[in-house]
PDB file of N, CA and C in Angstrom:
ATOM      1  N   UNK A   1      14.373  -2.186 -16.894  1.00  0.00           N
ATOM      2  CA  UNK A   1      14.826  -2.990 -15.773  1.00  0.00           C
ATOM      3  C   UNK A   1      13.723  -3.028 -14.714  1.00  0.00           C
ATOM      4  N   UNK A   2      12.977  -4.500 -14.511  1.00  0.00           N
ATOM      5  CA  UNK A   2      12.285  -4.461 -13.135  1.00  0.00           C
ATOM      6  C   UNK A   2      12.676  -4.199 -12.485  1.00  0.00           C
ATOM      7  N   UNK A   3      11.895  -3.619 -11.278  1.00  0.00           N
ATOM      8  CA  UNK A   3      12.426  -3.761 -10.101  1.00  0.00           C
ATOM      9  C   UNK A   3      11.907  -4.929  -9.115  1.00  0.00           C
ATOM     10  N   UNK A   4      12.788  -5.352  -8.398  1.00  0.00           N
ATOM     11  CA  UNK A   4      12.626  -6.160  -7.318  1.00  0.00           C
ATOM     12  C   UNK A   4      11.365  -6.199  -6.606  1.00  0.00           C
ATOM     13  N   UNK A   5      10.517  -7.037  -5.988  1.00  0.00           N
ATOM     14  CA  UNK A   5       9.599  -7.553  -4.885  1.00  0.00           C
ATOM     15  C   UNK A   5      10.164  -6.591  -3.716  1.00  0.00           C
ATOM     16  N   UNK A   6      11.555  -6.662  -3.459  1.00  0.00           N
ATOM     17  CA  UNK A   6      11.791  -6.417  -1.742  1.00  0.00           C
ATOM     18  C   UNK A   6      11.710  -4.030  -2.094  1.00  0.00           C
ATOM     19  N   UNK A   7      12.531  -3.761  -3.691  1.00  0.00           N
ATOM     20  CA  UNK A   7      11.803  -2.466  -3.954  1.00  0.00           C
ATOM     21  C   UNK A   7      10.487  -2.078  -4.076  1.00  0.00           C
ATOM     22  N   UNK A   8       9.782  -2.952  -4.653  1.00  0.00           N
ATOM     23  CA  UNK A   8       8.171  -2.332  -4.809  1.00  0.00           C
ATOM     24  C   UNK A   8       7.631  -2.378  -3.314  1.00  0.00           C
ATOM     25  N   UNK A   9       7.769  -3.118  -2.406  1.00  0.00           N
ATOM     26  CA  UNK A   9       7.142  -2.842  -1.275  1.00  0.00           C
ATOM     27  C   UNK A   9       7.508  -1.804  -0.356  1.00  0.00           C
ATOM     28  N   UNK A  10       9.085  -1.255  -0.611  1.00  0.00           N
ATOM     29  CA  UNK A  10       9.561  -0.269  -0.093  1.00  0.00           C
ATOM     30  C   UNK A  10       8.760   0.875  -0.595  1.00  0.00           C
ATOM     31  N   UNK A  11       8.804   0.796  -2.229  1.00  0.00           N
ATOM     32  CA  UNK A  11       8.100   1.998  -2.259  1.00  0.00           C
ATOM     33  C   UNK A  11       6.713   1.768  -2.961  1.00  0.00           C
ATOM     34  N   UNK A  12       5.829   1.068  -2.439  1.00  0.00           N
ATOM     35  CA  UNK A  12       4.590   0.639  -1.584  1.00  0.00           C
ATOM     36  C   UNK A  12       4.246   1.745  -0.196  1.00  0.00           C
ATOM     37  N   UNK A  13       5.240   1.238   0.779  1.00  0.00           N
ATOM     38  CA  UNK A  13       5.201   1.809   2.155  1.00  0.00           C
ATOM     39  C   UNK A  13       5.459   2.759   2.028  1.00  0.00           C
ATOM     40  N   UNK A  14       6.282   3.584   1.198  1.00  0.00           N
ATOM     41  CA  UNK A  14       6.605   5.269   0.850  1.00  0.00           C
ATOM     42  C   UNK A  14       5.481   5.730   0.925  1.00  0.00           C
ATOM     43  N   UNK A  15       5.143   5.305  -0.870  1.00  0.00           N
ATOM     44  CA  UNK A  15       3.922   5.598  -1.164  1.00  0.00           C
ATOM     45  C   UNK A  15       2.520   5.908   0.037  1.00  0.00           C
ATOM     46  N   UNK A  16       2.419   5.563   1.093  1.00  0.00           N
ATOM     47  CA  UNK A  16       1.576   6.067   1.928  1.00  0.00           C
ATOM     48  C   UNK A  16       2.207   7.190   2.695  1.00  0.00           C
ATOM     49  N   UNK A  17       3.311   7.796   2.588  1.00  0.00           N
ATOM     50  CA  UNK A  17       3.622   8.946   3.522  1.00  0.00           C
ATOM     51  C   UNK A  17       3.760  10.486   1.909  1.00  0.00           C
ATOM     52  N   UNK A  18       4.209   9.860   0.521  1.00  0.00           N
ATOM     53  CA  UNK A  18       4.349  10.943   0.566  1.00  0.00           C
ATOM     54  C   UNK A  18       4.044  10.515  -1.073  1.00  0.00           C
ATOM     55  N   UNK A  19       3.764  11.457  -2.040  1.00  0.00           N
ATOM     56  CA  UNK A  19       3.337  11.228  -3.529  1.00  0.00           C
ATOM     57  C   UNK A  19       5.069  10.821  -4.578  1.00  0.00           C
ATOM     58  N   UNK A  20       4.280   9.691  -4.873  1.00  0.00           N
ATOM     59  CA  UNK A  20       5.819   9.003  -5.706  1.00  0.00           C
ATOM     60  C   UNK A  20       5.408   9.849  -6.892  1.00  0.00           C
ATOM     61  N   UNK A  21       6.896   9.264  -7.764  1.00  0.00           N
ATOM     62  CA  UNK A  21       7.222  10.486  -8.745  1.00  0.00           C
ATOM     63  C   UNK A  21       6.159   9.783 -10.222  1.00  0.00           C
ATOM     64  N   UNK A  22       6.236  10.460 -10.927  1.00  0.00           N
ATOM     65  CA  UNK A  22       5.607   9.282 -12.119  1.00  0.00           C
ATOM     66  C   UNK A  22       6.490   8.451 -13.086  1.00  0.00           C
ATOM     67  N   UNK A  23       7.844   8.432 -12.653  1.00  0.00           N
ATOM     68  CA  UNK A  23       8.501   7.069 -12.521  1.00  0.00           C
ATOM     69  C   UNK A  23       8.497   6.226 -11.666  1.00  0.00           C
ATOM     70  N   UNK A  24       7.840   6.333 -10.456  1.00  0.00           N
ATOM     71  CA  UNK A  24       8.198   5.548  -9.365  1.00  0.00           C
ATOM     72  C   UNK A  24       6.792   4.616  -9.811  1.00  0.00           C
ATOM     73  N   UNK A  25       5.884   5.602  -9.899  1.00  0.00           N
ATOM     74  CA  UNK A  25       4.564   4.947 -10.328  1.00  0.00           C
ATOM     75  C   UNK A  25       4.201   3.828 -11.402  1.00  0.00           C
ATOM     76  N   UNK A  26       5.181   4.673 -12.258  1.00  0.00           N
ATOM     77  CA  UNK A  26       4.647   3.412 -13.624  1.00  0.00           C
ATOM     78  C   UNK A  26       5.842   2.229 -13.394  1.00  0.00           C
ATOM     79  N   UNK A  27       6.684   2.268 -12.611  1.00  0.00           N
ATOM     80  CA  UNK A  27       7.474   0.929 -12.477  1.00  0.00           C
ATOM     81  C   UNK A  27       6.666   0.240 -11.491  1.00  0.00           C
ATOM     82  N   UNK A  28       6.014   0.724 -10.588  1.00  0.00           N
ATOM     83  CA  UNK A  28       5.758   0.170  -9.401  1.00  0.00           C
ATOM     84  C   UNK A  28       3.974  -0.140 -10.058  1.00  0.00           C
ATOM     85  N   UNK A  29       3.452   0.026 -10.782  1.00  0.00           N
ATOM     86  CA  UNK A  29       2.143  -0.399 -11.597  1.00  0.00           C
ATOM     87  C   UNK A  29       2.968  -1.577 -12.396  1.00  0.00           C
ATOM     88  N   UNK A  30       4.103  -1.577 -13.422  1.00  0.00           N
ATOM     89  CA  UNK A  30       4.320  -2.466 -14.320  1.00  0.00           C
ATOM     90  C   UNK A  30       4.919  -4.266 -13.620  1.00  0.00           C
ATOM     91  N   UNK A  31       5.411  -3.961 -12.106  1.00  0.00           N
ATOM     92  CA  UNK A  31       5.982  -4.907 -11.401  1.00  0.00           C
ATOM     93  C   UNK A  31       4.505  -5.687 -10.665  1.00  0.00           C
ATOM     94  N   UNK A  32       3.808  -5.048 -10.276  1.00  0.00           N
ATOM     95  CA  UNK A  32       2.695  -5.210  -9.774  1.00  0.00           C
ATOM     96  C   UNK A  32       1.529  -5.967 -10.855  1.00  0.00           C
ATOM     97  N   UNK A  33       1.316  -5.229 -12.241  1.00  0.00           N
ATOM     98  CA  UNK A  33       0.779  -6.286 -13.353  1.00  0.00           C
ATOM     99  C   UNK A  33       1.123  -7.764 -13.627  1.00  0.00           C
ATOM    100  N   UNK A  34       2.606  -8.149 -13.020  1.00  0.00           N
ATOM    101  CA  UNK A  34       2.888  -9.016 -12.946  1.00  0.00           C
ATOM    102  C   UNK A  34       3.485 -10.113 -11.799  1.00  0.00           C
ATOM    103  N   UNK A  35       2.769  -9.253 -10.707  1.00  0.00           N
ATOM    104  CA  UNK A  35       3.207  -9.947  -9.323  1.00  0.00           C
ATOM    105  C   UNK A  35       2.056  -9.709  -8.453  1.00  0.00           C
ATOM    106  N   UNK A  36       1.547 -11.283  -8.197  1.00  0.00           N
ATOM    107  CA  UNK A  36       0.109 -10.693  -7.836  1.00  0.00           C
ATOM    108  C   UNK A  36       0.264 -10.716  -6.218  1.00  0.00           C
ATOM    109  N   UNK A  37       1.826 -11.300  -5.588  1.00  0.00           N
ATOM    110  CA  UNK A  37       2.169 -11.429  -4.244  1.00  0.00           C
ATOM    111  C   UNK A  37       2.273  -9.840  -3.653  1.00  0.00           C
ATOM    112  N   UNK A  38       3.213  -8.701  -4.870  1.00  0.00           N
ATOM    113  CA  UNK A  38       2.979  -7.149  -4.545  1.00  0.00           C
ATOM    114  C   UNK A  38       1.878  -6.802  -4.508  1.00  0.00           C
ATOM    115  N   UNK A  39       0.682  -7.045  -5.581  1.00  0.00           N
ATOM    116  CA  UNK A  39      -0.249  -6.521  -5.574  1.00  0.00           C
ATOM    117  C   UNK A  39      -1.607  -6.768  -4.234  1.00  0.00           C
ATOM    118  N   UNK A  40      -0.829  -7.943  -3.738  1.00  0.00           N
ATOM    119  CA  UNK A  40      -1.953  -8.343  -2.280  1.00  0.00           C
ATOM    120  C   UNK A  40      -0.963  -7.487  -1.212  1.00  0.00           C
ATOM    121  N   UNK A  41       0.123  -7.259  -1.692  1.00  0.00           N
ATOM    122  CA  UNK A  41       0.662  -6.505  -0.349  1.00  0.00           C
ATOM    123  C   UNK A  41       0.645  -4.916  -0.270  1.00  0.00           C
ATOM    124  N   UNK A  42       0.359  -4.157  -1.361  1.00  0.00           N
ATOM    125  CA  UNK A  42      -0.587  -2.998  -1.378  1.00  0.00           C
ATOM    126  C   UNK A  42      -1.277  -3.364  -1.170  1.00  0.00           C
ATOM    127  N   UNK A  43      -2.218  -3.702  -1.584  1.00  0.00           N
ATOM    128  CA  UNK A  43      -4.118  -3.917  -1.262  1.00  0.00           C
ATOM    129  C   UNK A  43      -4.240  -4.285   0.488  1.00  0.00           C
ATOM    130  N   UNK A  44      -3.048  -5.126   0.954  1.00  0.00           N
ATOM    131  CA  UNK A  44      -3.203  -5.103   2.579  1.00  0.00           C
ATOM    132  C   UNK A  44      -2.697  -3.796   3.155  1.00  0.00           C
ATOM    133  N   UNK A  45      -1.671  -3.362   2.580  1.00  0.00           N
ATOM    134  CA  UNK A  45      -1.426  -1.981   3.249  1.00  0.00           C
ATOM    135  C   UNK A  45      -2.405  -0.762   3.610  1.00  0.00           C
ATOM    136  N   UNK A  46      -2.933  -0.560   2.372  1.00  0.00           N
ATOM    137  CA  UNK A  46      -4.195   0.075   2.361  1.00  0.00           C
ATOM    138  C   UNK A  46      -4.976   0.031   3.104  1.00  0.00           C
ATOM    139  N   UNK A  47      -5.330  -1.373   3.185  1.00  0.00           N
ATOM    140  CA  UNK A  47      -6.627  -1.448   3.964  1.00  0.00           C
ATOM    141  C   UNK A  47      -5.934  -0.954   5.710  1.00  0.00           C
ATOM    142  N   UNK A  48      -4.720  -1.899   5.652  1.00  0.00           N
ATOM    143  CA  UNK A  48      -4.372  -1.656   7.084  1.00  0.00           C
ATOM    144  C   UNK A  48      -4.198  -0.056   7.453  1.00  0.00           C
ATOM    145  N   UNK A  49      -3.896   0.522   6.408  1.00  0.00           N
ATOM    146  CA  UNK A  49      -4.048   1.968   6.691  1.00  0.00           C
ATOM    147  C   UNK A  49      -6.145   2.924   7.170  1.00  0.00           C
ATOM    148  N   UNK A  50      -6.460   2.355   6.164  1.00  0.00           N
ATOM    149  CA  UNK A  50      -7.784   2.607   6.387  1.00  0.00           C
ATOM    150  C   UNK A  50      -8.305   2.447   7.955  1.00  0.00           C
ATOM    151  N   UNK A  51      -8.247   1.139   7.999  1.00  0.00           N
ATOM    152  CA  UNK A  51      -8.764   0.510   9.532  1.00  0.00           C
ATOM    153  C   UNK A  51      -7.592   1.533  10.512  1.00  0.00           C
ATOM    154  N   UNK A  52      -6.611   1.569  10.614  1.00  0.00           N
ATOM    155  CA  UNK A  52      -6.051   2.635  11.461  1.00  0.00           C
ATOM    156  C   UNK A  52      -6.352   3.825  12.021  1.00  0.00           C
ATOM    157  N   UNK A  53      -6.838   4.903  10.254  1.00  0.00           N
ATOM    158  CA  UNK A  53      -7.118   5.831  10.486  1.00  0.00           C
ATOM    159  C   UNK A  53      -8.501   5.915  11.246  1.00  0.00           C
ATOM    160  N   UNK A  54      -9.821   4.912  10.607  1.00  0.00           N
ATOM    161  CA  UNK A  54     -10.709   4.769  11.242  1.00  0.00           C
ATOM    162  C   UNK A  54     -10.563   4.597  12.695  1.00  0.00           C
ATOM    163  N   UNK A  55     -10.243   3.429  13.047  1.00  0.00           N
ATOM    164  CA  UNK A  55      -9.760   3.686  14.448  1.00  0.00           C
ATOM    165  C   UNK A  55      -9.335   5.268  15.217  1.00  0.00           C
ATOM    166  N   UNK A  56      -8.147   5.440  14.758  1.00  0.00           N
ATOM    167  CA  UNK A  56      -7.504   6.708  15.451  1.00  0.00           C
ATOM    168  C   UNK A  56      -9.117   7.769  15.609  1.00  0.00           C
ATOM    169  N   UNK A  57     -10.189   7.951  14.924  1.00  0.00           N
ATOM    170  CA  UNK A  57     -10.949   8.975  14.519  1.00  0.00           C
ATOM    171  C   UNK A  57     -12.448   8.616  15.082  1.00  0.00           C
ATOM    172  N   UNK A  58     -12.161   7.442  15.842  1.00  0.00           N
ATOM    173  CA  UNK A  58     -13.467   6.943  17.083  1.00  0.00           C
ATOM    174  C   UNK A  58     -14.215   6.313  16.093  1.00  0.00           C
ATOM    175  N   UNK A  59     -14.278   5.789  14.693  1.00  0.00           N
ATOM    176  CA  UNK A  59     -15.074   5.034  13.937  1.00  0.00           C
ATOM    177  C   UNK A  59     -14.958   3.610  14.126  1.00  0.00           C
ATOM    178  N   UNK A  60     -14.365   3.134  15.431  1.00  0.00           N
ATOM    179  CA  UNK A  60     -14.671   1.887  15.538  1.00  0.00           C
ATOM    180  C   UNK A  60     -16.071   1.173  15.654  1.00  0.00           C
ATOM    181  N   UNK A  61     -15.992   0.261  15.026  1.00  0.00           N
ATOM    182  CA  UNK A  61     -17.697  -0.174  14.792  1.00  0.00           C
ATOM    183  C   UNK A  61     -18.445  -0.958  15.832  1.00  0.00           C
ATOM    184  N   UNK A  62     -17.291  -1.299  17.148  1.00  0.00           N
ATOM    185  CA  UNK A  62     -17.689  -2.301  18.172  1.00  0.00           C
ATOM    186  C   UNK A  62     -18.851  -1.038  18.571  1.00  0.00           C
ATOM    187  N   UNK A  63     -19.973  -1.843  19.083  1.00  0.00           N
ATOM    188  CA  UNK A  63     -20.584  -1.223  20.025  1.00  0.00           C
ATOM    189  C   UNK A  63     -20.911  -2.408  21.356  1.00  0.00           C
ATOM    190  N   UNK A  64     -20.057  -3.297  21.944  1.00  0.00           N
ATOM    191  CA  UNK A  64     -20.409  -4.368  22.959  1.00  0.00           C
ATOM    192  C   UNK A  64     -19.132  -3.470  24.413  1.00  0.00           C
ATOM    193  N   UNK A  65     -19.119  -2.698  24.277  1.00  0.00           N
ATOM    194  CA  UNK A  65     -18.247  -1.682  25.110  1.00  0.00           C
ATOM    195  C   UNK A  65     -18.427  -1.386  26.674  1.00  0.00           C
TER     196      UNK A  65
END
């Protein structure tokens, strides 16, 4: 049984606070092989996580300050 678009992004957004199970994983890889709308919405999460942490940690790259 797939799971849903509106589940994989839920646990998408999990997935950044805490380690999914390796069922959560291989459903949420097999929904994603075939949904390339989930798979841009991890790949934005990520990044939006990245740029955050950078931020929070003074690695902002402006130097016009």
């Amino acid at each position: 049984n797939m799971m849903s678009c509106r589940e994989v992004t839920e646990l998408a957004s999990q997935s950044l606070d805490r380690d999914l199970t390796l069922r959560e994983r291989v459903a949420l890889g097999i929904h994603e092989a075939m949904c390339s709308g989930c798979r841009s919405f991890e790949k934005q999460l990520k990044m939006l996580r990245e740029i955050c942490r950078a931020y929070a940690s003074g690695e902002d790259e402006r130097t016009d300050r």
